[in-house]
PDB file of N, CA and C in Angstrom:
ATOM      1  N   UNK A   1    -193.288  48.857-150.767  1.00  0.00           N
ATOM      2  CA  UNK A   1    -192.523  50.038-151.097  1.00  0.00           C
ATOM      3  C   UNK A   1    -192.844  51.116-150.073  1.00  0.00           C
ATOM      4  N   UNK A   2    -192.164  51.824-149.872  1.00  0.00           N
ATOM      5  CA  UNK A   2    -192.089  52.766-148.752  1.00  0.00           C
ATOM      6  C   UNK A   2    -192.594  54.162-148.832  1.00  0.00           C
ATOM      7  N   UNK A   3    -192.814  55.348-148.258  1.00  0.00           N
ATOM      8  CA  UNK A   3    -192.909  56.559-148.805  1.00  0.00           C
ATOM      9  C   UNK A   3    -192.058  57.555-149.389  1.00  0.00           C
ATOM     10  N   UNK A   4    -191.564  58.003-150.525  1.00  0.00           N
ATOM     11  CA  UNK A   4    -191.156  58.570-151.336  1.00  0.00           C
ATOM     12  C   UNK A   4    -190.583  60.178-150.302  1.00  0.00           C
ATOM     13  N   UNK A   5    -189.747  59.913-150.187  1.00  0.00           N
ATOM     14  CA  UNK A   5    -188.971  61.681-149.675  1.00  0.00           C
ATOM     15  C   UNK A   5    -188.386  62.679-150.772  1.00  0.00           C
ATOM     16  N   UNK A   6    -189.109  64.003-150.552  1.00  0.00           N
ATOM     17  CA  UNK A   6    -188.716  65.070-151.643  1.00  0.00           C
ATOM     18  C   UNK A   6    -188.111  65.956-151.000  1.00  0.00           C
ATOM     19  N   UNK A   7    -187.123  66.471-151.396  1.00  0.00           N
ATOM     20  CA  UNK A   7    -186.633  67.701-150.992  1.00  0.00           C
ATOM     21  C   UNK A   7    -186.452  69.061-152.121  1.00  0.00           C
ATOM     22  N   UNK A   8    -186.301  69.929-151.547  1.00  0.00           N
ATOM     23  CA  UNK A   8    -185.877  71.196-152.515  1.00  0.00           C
ATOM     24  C   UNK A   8    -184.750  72.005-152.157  1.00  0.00           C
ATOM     25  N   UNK A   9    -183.859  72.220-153.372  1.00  0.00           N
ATOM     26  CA  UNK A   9    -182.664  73.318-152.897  1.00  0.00           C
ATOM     27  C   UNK A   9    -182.709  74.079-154.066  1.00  0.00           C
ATOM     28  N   UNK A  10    -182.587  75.902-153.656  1.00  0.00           N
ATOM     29  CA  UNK A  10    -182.634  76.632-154.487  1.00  0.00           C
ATOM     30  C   UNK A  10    -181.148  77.124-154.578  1.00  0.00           C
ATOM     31  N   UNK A  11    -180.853  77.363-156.412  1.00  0.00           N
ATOM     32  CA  UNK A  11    -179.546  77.618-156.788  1.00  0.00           C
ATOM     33  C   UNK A  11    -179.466  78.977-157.106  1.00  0.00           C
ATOM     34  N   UNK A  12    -178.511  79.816-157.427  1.00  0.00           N
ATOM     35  CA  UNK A  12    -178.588  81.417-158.146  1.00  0.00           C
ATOM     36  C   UNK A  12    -178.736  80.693-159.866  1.00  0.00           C
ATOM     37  N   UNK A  13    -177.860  79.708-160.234  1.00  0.00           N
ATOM     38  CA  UNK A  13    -178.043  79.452-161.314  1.00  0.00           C
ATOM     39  C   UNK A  13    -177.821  77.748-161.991  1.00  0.00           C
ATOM     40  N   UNK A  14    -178.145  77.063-162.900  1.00  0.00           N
ATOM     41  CA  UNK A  14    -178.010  75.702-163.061  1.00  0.00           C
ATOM     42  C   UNK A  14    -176.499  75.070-163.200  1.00  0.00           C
ATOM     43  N   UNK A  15    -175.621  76.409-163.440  1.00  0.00           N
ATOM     44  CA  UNK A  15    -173.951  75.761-163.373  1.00  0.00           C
ATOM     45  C   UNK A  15    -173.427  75.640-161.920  1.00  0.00           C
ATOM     46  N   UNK A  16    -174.225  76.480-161.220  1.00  0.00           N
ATOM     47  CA  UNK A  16    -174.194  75.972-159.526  1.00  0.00           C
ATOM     48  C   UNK A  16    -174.397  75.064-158.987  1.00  0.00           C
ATOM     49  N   UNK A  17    -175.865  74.234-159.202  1.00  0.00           N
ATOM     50  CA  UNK A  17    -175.715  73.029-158.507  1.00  0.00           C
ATOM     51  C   UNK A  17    -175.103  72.145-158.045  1.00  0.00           C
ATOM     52  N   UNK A  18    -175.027  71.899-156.758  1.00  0.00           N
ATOM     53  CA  UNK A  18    -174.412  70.608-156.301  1.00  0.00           C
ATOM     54  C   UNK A  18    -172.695  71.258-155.899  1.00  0.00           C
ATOM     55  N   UNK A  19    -172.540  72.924-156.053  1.00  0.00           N
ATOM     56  CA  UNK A  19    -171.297  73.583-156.010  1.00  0.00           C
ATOM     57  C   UNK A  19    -171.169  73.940-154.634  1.00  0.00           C
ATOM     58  N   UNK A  20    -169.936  73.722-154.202  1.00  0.00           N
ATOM     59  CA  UNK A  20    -169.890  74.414-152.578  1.00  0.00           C
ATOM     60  C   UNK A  20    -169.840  75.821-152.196  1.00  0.00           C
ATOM     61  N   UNK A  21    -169.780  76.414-151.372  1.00  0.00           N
ATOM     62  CA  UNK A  21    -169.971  77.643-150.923  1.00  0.00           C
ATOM     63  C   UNK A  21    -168.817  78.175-151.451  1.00  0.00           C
ATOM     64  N   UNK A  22    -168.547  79.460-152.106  1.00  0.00           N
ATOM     65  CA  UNK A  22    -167.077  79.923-152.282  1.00  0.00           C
ATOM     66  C   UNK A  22    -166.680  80.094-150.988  1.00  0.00           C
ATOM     67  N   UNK A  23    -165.250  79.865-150.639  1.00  0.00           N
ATOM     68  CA  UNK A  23    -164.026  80.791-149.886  1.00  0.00           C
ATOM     69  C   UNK A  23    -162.790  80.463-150.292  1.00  0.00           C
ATOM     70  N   UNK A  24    -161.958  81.683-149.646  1.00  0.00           N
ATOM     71  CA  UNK A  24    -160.460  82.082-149.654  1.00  0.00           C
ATOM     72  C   UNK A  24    -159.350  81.166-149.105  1.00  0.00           C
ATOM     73  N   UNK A  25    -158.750  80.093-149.685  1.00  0.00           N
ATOM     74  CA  UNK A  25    -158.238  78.877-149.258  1.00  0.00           C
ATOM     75  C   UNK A  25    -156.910  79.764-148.484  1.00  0.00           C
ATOM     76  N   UNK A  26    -156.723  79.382-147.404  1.00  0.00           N
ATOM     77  CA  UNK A  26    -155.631  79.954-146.980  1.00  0.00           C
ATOM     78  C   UNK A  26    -154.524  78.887-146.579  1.00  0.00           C
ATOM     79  N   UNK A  27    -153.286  79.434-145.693  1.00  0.00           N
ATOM     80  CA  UNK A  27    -152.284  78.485-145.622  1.00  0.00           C
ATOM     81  C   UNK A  27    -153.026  77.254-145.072  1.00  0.00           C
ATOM     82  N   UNK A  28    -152.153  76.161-144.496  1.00  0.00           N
ATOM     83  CA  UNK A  28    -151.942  75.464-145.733  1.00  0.00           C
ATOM     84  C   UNK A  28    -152.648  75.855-147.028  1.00  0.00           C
ATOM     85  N   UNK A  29    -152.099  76.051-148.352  1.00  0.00           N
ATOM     86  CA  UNK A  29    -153.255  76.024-149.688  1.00  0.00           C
ATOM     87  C   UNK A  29    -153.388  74.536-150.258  1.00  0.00           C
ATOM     88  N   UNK A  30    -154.609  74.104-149.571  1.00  0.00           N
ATOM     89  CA  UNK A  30    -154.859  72.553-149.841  1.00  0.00           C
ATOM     90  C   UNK A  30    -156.432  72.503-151.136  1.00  0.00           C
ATOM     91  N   UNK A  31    -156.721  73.557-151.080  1.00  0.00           N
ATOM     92  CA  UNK A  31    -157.805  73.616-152.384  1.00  0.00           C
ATOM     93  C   UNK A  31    -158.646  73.033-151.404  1.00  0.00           C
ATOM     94  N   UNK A  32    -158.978  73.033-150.155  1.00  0.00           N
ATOM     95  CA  UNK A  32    -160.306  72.262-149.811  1.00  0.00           C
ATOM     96  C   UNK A  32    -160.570  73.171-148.240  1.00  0.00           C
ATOM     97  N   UNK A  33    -162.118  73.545-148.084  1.00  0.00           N
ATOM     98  CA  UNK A  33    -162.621  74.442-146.676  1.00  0.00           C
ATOM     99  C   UNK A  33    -161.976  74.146-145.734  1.00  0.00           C
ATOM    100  N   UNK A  34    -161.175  74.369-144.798  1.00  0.00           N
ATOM    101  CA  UNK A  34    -160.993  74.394-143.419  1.00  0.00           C
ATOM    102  C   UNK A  34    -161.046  75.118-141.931  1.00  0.00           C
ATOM    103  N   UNK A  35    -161.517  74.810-141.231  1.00  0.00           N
ATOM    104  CA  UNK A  35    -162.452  75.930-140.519  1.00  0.00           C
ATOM    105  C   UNK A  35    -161.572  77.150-140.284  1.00  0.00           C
ATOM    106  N   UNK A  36    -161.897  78.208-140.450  1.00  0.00           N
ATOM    107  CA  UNK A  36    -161.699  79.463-139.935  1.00  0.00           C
ATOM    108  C   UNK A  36    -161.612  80.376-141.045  1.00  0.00           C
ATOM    109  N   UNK A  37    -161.257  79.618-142.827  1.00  0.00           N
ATOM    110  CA  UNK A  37    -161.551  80.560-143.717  1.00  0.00           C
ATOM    111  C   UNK A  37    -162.614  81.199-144.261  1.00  0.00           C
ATOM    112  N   UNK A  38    -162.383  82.483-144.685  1.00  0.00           N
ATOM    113  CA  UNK A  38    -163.217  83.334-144.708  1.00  0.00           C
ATOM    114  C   UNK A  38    -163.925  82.873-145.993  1.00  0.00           C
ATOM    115  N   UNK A  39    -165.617  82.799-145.931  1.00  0.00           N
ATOM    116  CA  UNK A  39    -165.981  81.713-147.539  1.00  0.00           C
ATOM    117  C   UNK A  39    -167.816  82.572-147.738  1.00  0.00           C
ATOM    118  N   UNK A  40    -167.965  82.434-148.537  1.00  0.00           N
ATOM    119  CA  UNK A  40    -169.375  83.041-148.504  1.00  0.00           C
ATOM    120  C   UNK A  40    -170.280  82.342-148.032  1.00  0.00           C
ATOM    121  N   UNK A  41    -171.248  82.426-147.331  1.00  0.00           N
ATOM    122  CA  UNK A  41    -172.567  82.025-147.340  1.00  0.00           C
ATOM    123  C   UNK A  41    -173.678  82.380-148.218  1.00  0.00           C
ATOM    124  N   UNK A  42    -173.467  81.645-149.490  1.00  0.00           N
ATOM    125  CA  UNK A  42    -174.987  81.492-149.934  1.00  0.00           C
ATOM    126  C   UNK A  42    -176.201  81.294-149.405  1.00  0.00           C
ATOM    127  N   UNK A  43    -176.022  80.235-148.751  1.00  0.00           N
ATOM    128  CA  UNK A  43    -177.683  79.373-148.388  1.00  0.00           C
ATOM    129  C   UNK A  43    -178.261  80.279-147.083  1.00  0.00           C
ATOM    130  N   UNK A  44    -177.373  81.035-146.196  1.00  0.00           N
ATOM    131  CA  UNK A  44    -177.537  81.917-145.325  1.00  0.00           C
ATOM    132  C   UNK A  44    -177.568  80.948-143.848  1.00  0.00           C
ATOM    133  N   UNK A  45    -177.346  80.150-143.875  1.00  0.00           N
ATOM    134  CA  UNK A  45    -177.386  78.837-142.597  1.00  0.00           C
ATOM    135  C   UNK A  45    -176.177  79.474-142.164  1.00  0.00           C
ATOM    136  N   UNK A  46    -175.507  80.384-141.705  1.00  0.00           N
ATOM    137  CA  UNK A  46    -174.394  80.366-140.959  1.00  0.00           C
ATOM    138  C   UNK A  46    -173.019  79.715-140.590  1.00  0.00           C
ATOM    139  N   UNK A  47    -172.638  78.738-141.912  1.00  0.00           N
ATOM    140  CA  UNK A  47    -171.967  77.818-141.731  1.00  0.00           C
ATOM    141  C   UNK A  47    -171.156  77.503-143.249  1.00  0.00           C
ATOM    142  N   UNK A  48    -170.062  77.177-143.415  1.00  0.00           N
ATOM    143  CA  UNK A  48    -170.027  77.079-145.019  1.00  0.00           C
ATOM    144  C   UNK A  48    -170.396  75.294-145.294  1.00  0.00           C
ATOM    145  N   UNK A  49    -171.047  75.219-146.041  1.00  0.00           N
ATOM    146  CA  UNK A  49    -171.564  73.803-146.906  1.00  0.00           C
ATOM    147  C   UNK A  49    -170.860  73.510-148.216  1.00  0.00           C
ATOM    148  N   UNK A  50    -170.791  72.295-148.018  1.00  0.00           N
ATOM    149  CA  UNK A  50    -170.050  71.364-149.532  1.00  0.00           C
ATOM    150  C   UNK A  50    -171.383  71.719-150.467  1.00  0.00           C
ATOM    151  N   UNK A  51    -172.126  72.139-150.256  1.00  0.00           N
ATOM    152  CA  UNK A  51    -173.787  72.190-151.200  1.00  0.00           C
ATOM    153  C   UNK A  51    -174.106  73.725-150.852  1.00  0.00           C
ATOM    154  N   UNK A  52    -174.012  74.667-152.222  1.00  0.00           N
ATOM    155  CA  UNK A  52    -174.514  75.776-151.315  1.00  0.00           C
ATOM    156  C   UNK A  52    -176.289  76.075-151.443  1.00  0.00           C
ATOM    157  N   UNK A  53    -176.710  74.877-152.096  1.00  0.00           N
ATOM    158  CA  UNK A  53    -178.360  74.927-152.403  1.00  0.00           C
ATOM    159  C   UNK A  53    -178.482  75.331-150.490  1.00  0.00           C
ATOM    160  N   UNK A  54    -180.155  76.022-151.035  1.00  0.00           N
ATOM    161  CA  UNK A  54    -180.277  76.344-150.058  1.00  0.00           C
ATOM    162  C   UNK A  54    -182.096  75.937-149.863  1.00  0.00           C
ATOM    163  N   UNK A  55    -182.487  75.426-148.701  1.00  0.00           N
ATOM    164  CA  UNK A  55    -183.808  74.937-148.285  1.00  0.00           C
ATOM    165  C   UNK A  55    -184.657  75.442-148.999  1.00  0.00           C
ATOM    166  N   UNK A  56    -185.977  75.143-150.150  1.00  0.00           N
ATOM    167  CA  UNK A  56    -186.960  76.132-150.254  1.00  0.00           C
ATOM    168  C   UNK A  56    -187.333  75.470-151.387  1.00  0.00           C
ATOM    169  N   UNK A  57    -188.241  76.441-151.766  1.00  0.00           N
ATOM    170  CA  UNK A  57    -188.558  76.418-153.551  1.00  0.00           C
ATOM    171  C   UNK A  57    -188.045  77.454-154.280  1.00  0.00           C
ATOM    172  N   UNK A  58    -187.782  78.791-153.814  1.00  0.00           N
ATOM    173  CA  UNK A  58    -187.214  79.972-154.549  1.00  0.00           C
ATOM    174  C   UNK A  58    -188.178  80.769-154.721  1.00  0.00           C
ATOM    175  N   UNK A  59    -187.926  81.464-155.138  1.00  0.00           N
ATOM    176  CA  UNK A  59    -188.241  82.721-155.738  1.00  0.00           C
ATOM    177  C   UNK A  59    -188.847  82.776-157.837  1.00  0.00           C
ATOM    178  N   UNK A  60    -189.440  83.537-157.737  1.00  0.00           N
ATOM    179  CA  UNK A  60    -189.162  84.178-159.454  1.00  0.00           C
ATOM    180  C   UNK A  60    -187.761  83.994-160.109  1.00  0.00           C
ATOM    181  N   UNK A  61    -187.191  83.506-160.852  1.00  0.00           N
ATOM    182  CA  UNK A  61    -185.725  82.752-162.068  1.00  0.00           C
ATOM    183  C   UNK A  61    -185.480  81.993-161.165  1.00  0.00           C
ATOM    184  N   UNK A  62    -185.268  81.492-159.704  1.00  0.00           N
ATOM    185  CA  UNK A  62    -185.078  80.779-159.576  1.00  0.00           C
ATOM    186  C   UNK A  62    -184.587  79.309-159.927  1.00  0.00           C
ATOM    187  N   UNK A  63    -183.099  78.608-159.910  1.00  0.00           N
ATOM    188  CA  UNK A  63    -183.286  77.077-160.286  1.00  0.00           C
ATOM    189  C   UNK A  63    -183.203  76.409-158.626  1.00  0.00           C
ATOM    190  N   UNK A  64    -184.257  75.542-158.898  1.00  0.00           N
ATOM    191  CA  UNK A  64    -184.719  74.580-158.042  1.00  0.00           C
ATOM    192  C   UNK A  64    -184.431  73.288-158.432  1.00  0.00           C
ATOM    193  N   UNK A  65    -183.600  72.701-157.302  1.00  0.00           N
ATOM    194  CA  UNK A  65    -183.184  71.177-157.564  1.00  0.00           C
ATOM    195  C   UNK A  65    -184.394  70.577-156.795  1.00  0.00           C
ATOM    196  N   UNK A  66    -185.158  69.636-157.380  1.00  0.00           N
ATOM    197  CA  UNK A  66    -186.025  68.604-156.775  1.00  0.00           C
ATOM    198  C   UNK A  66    -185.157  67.220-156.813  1.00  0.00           C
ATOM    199  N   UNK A  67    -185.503  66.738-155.393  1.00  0.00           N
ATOM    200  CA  UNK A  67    -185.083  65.113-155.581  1.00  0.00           C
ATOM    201  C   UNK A  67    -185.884  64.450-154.633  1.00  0.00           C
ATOM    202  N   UNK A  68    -186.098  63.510-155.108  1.00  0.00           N
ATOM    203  CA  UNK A  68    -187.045  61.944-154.694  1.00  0.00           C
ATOM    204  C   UNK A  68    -185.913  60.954-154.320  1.00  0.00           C
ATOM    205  N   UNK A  69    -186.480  60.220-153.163  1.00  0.00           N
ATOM    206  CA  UNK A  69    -185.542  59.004-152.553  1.00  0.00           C
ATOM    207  C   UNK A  69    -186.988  58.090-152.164  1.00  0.00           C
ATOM    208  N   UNK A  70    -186.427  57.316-152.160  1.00  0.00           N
ATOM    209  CA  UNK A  70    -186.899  56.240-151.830  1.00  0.00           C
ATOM    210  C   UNK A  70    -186.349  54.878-151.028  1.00  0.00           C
ATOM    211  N   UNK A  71    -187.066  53.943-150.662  1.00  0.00           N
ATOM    212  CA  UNK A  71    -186.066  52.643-149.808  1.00  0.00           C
ATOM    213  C   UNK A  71    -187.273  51.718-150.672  1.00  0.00           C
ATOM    214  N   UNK A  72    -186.163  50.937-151.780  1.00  0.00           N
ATOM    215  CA  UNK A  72    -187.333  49.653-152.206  1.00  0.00           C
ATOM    216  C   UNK A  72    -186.829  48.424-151.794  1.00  0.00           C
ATOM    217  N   UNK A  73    -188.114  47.654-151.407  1.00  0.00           N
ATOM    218  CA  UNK A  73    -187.512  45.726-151.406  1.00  0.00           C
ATOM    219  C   UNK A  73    -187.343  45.455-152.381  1.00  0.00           C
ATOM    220  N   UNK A  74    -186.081  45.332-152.926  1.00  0.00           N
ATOM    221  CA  UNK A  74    -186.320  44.548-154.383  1.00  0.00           C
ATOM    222  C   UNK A  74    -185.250  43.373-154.327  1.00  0.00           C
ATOM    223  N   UNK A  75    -184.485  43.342-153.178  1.00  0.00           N
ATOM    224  CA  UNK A  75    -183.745  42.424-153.585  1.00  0.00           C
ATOM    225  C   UNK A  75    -183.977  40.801-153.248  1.00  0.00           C
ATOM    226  N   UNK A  76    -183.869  39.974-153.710  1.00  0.00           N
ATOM    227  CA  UNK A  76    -184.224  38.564-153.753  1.00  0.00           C
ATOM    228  C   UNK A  76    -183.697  37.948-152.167  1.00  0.00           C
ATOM    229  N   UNK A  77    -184.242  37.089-151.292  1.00  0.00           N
ATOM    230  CA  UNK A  77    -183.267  36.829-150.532  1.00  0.00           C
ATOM    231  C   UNK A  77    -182.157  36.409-150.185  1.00  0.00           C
ATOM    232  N   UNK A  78    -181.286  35.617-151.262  1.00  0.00           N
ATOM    233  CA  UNK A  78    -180.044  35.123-151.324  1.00  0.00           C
ATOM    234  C   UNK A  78    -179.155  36.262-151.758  1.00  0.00           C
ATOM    235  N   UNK A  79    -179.943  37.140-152.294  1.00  0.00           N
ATOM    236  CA  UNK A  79    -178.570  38.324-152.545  1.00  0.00           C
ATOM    237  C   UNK A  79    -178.590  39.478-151.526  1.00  0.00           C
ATOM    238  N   UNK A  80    -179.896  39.013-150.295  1.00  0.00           N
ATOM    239  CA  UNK A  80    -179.654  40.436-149.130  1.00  0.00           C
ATOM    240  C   UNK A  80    -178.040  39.944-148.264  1.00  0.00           C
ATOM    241  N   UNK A  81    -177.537  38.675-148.343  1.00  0.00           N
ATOM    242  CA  UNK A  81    -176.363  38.736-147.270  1.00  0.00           C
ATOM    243  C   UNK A  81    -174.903  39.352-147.767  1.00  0.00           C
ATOM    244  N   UNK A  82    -174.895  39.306-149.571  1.00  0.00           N
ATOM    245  CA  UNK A  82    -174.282  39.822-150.178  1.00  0.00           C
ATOM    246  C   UNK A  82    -173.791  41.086-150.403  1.00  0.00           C
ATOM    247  N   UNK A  83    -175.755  41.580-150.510  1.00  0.00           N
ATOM    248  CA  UNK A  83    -175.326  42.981-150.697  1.00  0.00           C
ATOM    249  C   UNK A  83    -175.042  44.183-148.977  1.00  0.00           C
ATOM    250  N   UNK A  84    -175.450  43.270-147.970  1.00  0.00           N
ATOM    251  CA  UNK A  84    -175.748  44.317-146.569  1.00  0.00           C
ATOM    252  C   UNK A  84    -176.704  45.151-147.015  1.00  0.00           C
ATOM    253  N   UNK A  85    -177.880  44.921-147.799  1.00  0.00           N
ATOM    254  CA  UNK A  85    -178.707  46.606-147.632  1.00  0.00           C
ATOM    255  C   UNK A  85    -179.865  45.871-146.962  1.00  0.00           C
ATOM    256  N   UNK A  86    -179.765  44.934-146.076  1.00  0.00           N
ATOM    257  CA  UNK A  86    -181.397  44.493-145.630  1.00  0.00           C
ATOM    258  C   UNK A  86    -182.635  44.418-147.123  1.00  0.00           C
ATOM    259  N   UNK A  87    -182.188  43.457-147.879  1.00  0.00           N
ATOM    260  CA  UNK A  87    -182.915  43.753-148.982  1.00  0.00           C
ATOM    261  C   UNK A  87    -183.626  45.308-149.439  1.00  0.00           C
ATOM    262  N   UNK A  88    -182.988  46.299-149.139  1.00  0.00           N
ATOM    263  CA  UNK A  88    -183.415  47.198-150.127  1.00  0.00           C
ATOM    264  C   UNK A  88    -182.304  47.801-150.757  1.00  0.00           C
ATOM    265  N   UNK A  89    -183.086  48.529-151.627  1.00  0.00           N
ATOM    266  CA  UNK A  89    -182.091  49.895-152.582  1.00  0.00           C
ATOM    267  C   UNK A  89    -182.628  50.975-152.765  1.00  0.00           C
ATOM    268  N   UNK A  90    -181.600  52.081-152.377  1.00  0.00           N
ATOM    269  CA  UNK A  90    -181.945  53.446-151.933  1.00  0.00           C
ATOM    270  C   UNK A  90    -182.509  53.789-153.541  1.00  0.00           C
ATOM    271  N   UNK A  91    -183.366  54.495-154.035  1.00  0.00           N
ATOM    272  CA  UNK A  91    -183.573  54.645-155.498  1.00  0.00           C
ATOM    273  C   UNK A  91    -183.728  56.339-155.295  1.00  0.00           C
ATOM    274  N   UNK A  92    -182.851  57.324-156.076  1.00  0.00           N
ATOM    275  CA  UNK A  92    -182.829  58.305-155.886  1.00  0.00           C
ATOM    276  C   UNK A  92    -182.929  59.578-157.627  1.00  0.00           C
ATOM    277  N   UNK A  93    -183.916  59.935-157.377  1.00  0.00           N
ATOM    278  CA  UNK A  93    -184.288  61.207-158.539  1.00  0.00           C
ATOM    279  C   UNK A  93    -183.824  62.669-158.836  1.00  0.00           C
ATOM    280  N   UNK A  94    -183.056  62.778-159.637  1.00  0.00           N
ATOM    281  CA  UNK A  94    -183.480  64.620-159.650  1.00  0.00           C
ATOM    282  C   UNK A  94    -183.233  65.344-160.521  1.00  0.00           C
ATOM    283  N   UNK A  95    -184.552  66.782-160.635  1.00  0.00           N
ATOM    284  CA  UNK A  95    -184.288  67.406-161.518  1.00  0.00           C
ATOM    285  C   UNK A  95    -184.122  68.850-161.386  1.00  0.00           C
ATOM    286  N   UNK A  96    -183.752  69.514-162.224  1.00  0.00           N
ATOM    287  CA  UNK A  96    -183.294  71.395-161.910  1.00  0.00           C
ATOM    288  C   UNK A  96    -184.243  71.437-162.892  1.00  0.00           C
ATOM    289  N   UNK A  97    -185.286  72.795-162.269  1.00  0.00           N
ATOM    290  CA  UNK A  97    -185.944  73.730-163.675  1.00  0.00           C
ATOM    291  C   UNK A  97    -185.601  74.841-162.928  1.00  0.00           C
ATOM    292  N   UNK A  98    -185.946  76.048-163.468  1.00  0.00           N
ATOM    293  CA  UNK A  98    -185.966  77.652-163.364  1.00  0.00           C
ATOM    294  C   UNK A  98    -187.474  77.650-163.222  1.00  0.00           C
ATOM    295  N   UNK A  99    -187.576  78.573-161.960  1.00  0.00           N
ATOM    296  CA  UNK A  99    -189.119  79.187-161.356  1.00  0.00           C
ATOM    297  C   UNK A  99    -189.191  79.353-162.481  1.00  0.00           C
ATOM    298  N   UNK A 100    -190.528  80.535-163.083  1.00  0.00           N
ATOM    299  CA  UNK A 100    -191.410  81.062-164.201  1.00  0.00           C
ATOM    300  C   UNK A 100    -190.714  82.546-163.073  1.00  0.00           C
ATOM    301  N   UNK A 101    -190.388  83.540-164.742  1.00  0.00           N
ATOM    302  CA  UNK A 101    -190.174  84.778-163.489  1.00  0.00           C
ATOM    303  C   UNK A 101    -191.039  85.532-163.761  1.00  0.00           C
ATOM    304  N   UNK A 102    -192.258  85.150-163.157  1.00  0.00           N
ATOM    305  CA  UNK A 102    -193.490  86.156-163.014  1.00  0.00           C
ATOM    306  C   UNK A 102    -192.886  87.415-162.174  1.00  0.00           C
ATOM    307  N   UNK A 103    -193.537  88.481-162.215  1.00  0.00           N
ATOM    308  CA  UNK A 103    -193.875  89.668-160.966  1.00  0.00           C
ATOM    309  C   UNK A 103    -194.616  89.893-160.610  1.00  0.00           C
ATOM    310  N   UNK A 104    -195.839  89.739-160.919  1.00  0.00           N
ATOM    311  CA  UNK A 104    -197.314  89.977-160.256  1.00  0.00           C
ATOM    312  C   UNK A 104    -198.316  88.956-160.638  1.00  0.00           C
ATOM    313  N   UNK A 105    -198.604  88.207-159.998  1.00  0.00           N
ATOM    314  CA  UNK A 105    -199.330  87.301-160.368  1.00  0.00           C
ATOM    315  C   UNK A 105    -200.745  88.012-161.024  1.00  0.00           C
ATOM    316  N   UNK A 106    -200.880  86.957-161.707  1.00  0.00           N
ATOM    317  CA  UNK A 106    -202.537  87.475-162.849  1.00  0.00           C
ATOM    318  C   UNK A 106    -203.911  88.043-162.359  1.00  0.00           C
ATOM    319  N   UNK A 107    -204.520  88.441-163.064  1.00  0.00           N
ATOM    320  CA  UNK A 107    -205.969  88.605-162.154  1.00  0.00           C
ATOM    321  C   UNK A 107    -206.902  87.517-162.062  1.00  0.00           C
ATOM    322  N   UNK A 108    -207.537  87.368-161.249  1.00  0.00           N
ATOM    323  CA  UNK A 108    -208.685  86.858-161.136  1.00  0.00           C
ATOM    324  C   UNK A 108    -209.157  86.604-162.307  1.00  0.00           C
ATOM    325  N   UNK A 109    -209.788  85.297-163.130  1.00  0.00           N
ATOM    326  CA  UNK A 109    -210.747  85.161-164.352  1.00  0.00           C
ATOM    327  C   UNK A 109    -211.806  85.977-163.907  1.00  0.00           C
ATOM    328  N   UNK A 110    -212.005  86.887-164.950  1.00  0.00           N
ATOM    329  CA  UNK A 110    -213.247  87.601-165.088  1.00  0.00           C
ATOM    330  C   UNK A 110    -212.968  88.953-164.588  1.00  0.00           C
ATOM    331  N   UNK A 111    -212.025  89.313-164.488  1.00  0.00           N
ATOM    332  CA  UNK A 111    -211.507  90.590-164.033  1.00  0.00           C
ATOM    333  C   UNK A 111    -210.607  91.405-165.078  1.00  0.00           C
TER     334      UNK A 111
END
């Protein structure tokens, strides 16, 4: 088994996830980004994204998408010519929580 890849994308809120960047669909009106409309940047990358998570862990309320990937051998050898994955399968995790919205972190025990 291989090493486990994590990533993090921070959301404004959990009905966001996995939502694209807003913009202003213009002519053609095809309901889908095409370069030159004017669209927000959430994630602040300069670019509009089908994902507007953005690199990190967040902040305080924060929701943070975590996900795990992986590459496992699991498949038998008569079914690697079948399937094309070189006997593996991508195995992929994830979950959204909300930071803790602290503001000042605590004191010192004993203080």
């Amino acid at each position: 088994m291989s090493t486990a890849q994590i990533t993090q994308q921070v959301y404004p809120s959990f009905g966001q996830v996995g939502d694209p960047e807003p913009f202003q669909d213009k002519t053609p009106f095809n309901g889908s980004y095409d370069v030159g409309e004017p669209y927000q940047d959430i994630n602040g990358n300069g670019q509009w994204d089908p994902d507007m998570g953005a690199v990190g862990v967040g902040g305080p309320g924060d929701v943070v998408l975590y996900t795990a990937e992986v590459d496992w051998k699991a498949l038998p050898p008569l079914v690697v010519p079948i399937m094309g994955t070189n006997g593996t399968i991508r195995m992929r995790a994830s979950v959204a929580v909300r930071n803790e919205p602290f503001t000042n972190p605590p004191p010192p025990p004993g203080q």
